[in-house]
PDB file of N, CA and C in Angstrom:
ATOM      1  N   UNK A   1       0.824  -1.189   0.000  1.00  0.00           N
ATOM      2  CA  UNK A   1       0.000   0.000   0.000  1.00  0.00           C
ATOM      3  C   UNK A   1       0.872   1.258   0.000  1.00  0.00           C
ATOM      4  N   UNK A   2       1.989   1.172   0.919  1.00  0.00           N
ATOM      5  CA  UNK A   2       2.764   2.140   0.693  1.00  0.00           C
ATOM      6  C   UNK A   2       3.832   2.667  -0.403  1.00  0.00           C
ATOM      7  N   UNK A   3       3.597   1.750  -0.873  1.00  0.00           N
ATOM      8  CA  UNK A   3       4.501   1.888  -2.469  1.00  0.00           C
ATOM      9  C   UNK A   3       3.585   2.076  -3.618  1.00  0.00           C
ATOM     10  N   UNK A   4       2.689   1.963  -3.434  1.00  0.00           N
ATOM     11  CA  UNK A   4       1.764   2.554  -4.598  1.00  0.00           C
ATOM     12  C   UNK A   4       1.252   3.951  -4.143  1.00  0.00           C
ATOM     13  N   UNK A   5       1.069   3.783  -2.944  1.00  0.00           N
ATOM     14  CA  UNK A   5       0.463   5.886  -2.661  1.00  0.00           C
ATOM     15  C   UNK A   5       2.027   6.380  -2.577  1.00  0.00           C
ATOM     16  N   UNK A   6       3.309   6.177  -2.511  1.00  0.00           N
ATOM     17  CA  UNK A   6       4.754   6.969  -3.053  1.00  0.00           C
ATOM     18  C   UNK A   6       4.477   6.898  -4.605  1.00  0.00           C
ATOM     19  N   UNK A   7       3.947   6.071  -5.307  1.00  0.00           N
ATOM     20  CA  UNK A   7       4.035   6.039  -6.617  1.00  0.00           C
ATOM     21  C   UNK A   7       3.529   6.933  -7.585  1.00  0.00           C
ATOM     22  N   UNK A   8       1.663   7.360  -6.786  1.00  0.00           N
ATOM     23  CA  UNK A   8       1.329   8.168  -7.135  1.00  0.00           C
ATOM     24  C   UNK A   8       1.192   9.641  -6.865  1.00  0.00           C
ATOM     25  N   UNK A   9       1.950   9.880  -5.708  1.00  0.00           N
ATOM     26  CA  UNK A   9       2.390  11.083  -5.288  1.00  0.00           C
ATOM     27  C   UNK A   9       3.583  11.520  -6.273  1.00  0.00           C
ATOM     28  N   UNK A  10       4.575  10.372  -6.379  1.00  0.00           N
ATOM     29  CA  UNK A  10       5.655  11.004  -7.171  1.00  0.00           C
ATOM     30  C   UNK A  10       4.918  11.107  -8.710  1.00  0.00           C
ATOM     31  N   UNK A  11       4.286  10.464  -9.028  1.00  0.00           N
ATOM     32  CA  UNK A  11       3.779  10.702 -10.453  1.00  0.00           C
ATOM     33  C   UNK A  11       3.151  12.157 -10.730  1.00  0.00           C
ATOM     34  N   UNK A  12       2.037  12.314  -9.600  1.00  0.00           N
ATOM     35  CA  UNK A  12       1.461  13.323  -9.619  1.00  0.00           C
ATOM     36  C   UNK A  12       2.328  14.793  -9.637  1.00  0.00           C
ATOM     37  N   UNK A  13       3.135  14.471  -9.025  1.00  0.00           N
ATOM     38  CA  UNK A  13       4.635  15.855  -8.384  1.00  0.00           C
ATOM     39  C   UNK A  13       5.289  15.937  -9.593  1.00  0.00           C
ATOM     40  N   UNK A  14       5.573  14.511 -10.501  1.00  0.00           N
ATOM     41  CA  UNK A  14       6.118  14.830 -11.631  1.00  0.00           C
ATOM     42  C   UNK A  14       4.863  15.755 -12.780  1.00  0.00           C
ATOM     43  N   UNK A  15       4.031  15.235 -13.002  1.00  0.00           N
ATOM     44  CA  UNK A  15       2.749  15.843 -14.002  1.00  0.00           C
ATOM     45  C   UNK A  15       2.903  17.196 -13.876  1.00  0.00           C
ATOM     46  N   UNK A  16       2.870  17.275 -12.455  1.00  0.00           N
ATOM     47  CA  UNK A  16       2.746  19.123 -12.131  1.00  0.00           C
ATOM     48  C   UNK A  16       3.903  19.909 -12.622  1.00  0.00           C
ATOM     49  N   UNK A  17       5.193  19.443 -12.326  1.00  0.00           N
ATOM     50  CA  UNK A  17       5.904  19.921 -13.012  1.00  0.00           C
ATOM     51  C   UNK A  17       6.456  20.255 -14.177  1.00  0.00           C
ATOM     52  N   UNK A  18       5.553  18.893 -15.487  1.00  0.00           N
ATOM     53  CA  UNK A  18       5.415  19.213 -16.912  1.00  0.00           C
ATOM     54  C   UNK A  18       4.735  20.109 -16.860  1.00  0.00           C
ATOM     55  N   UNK A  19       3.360  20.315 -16.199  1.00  0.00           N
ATOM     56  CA  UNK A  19       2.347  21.144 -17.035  1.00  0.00           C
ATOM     57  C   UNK A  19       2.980  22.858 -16.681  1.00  0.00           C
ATOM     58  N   UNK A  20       3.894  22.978 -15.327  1.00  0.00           N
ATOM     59  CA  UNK A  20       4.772  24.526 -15.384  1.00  0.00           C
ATOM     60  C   UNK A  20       5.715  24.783 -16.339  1.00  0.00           C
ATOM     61  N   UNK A  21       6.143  23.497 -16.480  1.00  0.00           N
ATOM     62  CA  UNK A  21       7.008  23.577 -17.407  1.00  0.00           C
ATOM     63  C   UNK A  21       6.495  23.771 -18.954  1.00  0.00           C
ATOM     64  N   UNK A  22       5.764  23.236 -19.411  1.00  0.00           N
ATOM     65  CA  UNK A  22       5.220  23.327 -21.291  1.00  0.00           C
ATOM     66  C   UNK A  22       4.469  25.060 -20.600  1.00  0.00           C
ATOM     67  N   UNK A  23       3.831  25.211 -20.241  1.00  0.00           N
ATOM     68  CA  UNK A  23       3.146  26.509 -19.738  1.00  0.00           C
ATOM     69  C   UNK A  23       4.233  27.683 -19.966  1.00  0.00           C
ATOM     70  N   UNK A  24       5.560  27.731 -19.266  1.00  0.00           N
ATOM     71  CA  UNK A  24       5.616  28.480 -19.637  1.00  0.00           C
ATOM     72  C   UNK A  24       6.656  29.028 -21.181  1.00  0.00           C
ATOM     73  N   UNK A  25       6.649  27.770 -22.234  1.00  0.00           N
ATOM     74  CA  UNK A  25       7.248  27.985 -23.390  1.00  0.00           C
ATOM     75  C   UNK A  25       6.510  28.767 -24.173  1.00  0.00           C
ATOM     76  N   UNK A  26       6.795  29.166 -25.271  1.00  0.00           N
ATOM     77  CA  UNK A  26       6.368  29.865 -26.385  1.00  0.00           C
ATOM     78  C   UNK A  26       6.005  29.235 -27.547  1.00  0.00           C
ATOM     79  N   UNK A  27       5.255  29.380 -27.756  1.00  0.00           N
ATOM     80  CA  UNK A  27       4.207  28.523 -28.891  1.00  0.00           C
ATOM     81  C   UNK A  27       5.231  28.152 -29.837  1.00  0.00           C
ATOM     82  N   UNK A  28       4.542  28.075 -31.046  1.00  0.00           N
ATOM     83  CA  UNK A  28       5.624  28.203 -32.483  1.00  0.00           C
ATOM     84  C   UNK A  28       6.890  29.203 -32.394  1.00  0.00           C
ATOM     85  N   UNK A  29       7.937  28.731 -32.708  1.00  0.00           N
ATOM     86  CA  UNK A  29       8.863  29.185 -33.008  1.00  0.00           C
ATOM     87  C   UNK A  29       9.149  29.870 -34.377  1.00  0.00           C
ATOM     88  N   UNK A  30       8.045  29.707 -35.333  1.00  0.00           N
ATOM     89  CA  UNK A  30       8.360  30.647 -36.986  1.00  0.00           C
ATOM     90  C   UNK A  30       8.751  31.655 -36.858  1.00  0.00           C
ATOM     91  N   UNK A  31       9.187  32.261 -37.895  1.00  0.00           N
ATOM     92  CA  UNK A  31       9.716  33.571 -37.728  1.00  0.00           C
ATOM     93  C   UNK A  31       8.602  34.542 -38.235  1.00  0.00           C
ATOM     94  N   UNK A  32       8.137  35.357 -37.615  1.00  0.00           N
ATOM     95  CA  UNK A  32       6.851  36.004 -37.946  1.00  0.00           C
ATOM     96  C   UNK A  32       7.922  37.551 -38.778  1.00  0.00           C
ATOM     97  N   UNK A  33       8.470  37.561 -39.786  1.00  0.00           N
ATOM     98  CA  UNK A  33       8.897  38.869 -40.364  1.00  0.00           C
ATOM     99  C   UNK A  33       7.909  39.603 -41.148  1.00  0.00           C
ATOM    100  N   UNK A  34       7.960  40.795 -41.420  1.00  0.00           N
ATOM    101  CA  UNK A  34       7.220  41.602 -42.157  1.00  0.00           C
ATOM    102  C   UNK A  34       7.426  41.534 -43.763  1.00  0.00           C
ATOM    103  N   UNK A  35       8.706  41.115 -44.222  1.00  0.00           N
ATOM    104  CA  UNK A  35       9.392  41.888 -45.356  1.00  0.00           C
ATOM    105  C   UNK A  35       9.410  39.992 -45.607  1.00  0.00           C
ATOM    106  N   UNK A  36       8.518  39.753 -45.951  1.00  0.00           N
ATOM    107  CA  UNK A  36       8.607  38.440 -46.732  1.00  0.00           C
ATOM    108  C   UNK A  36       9.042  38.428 -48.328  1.00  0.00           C
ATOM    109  N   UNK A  37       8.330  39.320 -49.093  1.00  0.00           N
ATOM    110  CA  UNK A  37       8.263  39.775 -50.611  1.00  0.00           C
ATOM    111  C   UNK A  37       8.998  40.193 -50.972  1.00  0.00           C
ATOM    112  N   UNK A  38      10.690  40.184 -50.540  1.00  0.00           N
ATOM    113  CA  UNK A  38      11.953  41.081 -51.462  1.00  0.00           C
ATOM    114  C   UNK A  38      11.954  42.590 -50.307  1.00  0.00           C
ATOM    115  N   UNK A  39      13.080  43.136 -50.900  1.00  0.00           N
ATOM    116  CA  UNK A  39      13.893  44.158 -50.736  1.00  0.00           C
ATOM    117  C   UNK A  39      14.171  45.324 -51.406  1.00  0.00           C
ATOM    118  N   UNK A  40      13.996  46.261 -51.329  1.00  0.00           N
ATOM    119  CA  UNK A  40      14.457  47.693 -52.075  1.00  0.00           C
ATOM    120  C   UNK A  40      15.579  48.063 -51.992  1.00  0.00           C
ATOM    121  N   UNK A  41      16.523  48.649 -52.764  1.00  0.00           N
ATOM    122  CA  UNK A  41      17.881  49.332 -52.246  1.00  0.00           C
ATOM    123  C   UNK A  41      17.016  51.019 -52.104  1.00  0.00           C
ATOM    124  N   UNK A  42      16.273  51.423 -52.744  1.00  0.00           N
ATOM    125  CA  UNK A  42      15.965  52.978 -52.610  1.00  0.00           C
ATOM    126  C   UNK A  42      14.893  53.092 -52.510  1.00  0.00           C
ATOM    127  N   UNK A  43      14.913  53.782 -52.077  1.00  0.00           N
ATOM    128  CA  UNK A  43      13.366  55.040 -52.254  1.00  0.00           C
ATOM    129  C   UNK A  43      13.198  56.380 -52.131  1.00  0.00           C
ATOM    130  N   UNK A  44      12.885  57.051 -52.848  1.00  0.00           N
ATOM    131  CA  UNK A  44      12.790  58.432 -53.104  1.00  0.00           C
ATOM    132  C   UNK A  44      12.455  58.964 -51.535  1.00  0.00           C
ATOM    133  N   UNK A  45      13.340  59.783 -51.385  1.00  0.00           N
ATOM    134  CA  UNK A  45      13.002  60.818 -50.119  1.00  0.00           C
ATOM    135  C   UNK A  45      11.895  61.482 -49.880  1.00  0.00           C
ATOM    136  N   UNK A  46      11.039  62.164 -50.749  1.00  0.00           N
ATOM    137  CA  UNK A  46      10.078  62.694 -50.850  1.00  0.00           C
ATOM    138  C   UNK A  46       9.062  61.863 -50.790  1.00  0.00           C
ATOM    139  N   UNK A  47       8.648  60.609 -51.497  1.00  0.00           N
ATOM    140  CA  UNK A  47       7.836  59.826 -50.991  1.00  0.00           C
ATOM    141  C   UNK A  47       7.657  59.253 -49.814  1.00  0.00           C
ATOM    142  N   UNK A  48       8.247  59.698 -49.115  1.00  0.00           N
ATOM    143  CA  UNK A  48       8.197  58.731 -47.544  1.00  0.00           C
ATOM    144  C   UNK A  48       7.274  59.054 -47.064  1.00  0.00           C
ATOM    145  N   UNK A  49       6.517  58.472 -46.126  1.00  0.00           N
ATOM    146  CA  UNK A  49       5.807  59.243 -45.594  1.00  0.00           C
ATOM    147  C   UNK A  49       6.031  58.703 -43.701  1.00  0.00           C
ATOM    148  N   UNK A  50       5.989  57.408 -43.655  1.00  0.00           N
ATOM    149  CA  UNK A  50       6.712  56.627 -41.994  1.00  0.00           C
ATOM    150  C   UNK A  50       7.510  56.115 -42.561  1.00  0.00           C
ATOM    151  N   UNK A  51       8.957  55.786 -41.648  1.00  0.00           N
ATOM    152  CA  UNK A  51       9.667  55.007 -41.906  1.00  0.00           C
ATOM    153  C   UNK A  51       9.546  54.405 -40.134  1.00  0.00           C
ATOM    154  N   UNK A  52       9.694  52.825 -40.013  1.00  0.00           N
ATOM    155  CA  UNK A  52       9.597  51.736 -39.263  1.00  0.00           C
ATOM    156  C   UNK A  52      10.868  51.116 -38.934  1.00  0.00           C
ATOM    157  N   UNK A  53      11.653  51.045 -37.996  1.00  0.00           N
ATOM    158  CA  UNK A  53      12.813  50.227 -37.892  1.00  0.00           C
ATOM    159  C   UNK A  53      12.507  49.104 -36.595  1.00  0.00           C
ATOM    160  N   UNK A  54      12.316  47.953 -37.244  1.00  0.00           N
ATOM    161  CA  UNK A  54      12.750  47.097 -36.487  1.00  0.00           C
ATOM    162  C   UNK A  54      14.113  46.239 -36.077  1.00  0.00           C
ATOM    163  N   UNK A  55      14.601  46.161 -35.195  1.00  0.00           N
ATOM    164  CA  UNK A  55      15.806  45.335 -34.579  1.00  0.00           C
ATOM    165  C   UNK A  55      15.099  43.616 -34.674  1.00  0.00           C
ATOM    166  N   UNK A  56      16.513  43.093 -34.631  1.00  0.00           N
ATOM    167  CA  UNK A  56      15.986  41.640 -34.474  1.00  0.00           C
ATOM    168  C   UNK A  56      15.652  40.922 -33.633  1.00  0.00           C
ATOM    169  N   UNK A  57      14.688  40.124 -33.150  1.00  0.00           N
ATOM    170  CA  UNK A  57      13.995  39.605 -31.993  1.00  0.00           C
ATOM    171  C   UNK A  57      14.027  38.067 -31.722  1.00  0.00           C
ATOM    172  N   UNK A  58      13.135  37.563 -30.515  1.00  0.00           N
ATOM    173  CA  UNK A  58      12.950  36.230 -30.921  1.00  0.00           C
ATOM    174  C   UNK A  58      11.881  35.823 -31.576  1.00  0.00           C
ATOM    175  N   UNK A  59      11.192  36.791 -32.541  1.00  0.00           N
ATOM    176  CA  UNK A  59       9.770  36.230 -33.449  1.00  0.00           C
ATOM    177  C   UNK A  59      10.617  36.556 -35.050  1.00  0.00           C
ATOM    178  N   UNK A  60      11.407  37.405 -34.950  1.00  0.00           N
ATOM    179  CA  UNK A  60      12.232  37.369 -36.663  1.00  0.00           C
ATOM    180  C   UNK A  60      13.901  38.228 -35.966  1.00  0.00           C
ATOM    181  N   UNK A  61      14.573  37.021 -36.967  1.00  0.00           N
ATOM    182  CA  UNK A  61      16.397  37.451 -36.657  1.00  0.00           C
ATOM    183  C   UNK A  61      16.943  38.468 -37.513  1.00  0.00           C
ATOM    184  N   UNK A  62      15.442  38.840 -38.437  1.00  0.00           N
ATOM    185  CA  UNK A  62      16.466  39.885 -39.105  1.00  0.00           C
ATOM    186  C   UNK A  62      15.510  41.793 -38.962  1.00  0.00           C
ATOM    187  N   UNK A  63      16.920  42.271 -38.829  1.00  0.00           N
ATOM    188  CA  UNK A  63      16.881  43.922 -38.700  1.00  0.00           C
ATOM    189  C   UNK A  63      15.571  44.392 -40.044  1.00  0.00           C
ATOM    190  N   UNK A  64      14.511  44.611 -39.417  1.00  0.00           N
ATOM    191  CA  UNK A  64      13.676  45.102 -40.553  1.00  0.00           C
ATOM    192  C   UNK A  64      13.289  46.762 -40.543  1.00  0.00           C
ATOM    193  N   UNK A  65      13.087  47.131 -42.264  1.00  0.00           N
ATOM    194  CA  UNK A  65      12.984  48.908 -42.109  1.00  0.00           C
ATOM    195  C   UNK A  65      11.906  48.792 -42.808  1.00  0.00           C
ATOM    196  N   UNK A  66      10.644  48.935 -42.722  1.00  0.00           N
ATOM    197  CA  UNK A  66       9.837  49.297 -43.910  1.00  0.00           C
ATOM    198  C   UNK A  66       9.393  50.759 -43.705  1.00  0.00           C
ATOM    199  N   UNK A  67       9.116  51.357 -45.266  1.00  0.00           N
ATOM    200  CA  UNK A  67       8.708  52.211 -45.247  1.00  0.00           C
ATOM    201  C   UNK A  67       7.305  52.718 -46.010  1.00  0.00           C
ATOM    202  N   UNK A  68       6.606  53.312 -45.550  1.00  0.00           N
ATOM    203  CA  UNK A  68       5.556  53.862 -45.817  1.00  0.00           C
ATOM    204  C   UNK A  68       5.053  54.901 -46.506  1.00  0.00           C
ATOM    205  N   UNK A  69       4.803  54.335 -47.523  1.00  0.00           N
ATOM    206  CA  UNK A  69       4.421  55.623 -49.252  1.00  0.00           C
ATOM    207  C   UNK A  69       3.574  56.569 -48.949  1.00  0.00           C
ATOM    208  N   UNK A  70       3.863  57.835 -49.320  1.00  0.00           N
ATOM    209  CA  UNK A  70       2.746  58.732 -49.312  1.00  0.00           C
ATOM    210  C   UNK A  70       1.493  58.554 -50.462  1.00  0.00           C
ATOM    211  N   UNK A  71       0.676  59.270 -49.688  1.00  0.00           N
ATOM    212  CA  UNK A  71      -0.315  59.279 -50.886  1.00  0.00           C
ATOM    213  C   UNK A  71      -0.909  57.738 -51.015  1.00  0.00           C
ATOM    214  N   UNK A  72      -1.166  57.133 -49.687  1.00  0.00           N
ATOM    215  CA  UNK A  72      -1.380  55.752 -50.027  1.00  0.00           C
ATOM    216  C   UNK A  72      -1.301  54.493 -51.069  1.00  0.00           C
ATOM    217  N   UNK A  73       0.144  54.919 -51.335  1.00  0.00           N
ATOM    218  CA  UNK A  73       1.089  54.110 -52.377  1.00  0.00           C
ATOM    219  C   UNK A  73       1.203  52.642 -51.550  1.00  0.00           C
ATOM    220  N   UNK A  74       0.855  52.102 -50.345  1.00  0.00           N
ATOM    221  CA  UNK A  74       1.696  51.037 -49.543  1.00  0.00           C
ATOM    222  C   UNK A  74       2.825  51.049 -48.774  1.00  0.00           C
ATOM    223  N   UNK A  75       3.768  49.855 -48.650  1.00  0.00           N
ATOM    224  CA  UNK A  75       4.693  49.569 -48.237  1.00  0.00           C
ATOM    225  C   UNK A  75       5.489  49.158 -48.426  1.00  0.00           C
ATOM    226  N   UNK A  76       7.107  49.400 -48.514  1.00  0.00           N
ATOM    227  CA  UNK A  76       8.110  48.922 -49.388  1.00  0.00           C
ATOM    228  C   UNK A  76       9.126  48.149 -48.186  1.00  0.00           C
ATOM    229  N   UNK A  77       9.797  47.232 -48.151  1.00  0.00           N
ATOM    230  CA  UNK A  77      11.041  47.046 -46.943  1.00  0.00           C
ATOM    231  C   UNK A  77      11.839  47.255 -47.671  1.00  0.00           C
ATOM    232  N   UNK A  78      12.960  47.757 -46.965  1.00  0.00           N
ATOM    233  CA  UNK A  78      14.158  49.248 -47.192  1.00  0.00           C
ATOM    234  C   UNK A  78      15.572  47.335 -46.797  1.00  0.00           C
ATOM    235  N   UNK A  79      16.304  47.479 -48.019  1.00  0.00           N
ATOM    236  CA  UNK A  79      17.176  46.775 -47.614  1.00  0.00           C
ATOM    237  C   UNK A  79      17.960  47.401 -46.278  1.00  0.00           C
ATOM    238  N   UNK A  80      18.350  46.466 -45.225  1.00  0.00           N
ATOM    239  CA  UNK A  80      19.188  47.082 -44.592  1.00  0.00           C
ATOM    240  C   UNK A  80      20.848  47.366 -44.291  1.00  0.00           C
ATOM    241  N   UNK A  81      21.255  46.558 -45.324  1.00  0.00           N
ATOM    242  CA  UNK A  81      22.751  46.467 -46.008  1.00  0.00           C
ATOM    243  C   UNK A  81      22.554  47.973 -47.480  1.00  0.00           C
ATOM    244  N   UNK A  82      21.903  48.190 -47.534  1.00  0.00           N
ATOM    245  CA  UNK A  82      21.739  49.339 -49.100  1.00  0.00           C
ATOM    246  C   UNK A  82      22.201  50.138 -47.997  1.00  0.00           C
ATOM    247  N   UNK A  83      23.056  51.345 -48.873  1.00  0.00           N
ATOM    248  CA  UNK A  83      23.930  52.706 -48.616  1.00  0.00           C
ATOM    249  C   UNK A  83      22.539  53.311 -48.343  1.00  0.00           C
ATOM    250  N   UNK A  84      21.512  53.344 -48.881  1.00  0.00           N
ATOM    251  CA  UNK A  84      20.602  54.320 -48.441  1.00  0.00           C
ATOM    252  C   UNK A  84      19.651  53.855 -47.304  1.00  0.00           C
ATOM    253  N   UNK A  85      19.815  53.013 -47.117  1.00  0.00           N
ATOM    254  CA  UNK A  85      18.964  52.660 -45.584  1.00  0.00           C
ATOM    255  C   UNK A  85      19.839  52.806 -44.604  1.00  0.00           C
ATOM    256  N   UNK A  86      21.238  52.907 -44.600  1.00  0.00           N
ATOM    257  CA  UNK A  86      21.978  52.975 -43.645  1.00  0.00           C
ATOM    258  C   UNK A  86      22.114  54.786 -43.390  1.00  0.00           C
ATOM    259  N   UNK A  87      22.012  55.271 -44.082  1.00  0.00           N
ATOM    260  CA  UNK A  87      22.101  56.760 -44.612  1.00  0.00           C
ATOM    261  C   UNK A  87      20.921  57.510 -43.677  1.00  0.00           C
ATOM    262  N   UNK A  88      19.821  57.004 -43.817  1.00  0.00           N
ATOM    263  CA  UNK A  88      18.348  57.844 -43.852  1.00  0.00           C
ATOM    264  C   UNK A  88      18.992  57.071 -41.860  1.00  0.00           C
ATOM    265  N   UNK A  89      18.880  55.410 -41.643  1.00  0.00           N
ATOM    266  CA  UNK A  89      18.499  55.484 -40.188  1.00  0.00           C
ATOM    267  C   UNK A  89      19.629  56.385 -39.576  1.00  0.00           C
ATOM    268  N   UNK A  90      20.438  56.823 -40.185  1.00  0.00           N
ATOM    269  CA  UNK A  90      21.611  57.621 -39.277  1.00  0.00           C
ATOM    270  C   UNK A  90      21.149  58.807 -38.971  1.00  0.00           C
ATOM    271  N   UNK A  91      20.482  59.777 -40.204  1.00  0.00           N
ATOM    272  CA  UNK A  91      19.634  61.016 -39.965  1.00  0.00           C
ATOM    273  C   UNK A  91      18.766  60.519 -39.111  1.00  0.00           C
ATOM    274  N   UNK A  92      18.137  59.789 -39.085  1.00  0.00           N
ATOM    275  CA  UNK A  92      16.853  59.445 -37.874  1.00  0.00           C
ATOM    276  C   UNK A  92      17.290  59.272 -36.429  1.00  0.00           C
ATOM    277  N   UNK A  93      18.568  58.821 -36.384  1.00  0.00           N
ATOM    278  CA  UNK A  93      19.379  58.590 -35.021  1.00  0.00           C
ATOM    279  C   UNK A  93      19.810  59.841 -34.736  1.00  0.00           C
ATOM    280  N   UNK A  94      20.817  60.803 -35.632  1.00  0.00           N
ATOM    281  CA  UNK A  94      21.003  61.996 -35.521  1.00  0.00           C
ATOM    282  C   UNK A  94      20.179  63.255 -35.067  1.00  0.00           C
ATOM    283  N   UNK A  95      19.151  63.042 -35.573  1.00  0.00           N
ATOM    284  CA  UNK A  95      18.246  63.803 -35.376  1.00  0.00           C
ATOM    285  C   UNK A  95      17.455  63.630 -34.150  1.00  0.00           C
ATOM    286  N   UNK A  96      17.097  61.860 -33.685  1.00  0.00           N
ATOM    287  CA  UNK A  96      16.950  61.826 -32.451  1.00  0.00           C
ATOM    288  C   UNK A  96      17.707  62.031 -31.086  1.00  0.00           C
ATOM    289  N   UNK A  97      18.669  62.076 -31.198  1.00  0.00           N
ATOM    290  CA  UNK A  97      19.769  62.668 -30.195  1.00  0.00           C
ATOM    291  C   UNK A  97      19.450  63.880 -30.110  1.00  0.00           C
ATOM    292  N   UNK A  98      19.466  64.831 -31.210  1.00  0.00           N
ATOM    293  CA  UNK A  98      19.598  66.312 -30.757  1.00  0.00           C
ATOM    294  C   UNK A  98      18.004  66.644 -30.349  1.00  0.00           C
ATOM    295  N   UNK A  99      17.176  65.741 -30.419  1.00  0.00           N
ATOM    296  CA  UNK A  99      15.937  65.805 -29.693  1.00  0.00           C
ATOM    297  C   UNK A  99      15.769  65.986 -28.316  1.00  0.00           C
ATOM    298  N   UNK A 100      16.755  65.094 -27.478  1.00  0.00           N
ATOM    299  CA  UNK A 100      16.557  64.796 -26.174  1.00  0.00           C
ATOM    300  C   UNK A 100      17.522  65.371 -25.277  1.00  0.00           C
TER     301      UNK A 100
END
């Protein structure tokens, strides 16, 4: 008798500790990115209307910029290796410094 109620105590002590354990993981692991459809090297300055910078996370590993057309043109993602995406986030950094 006493080895079957240790048996199911330890069983039970173990269960509990799967179900804290799967509880507190994170679902799917996919990479949820924005910029599925290709890359731009440019975009006209004047058309901008938001520009978006994302850093890389644990839902997508890569640095994403999209930007946002005036005149409800859509959305383009801004390579982030192109001379001109590196260009524009530096004015945006620059400019946010002398903000604060």
């Amino acid at each position: 008798m006493t080895n079957t109620m240790t048996s199911t105590v330890l069983i039970s002590f173990l269960a509990c500790l799967l179900l804290v354990n799967v509880e507190g993981q994170v679902g799917h692991s996919k990479a949820r990115c924005l910029c599925l459809n290709g890359l731009v090297n440019h975009v006209k300055s004047r058309h901008i209307e938001k520009l978006e910078v994302y850093t890389s996370s644990h839902s997508c590993r890569n640095m994403e910029i999209i930007v946002t057309l005036k005149n409800g043109k859509g959305k383009k993602c801004l390579n982030p290796e192109a001379p001109f995406a590196k260009k524009t986030i530096e004015k945006i950094m620059k400019k946010h410094r002398s903000v604060q």
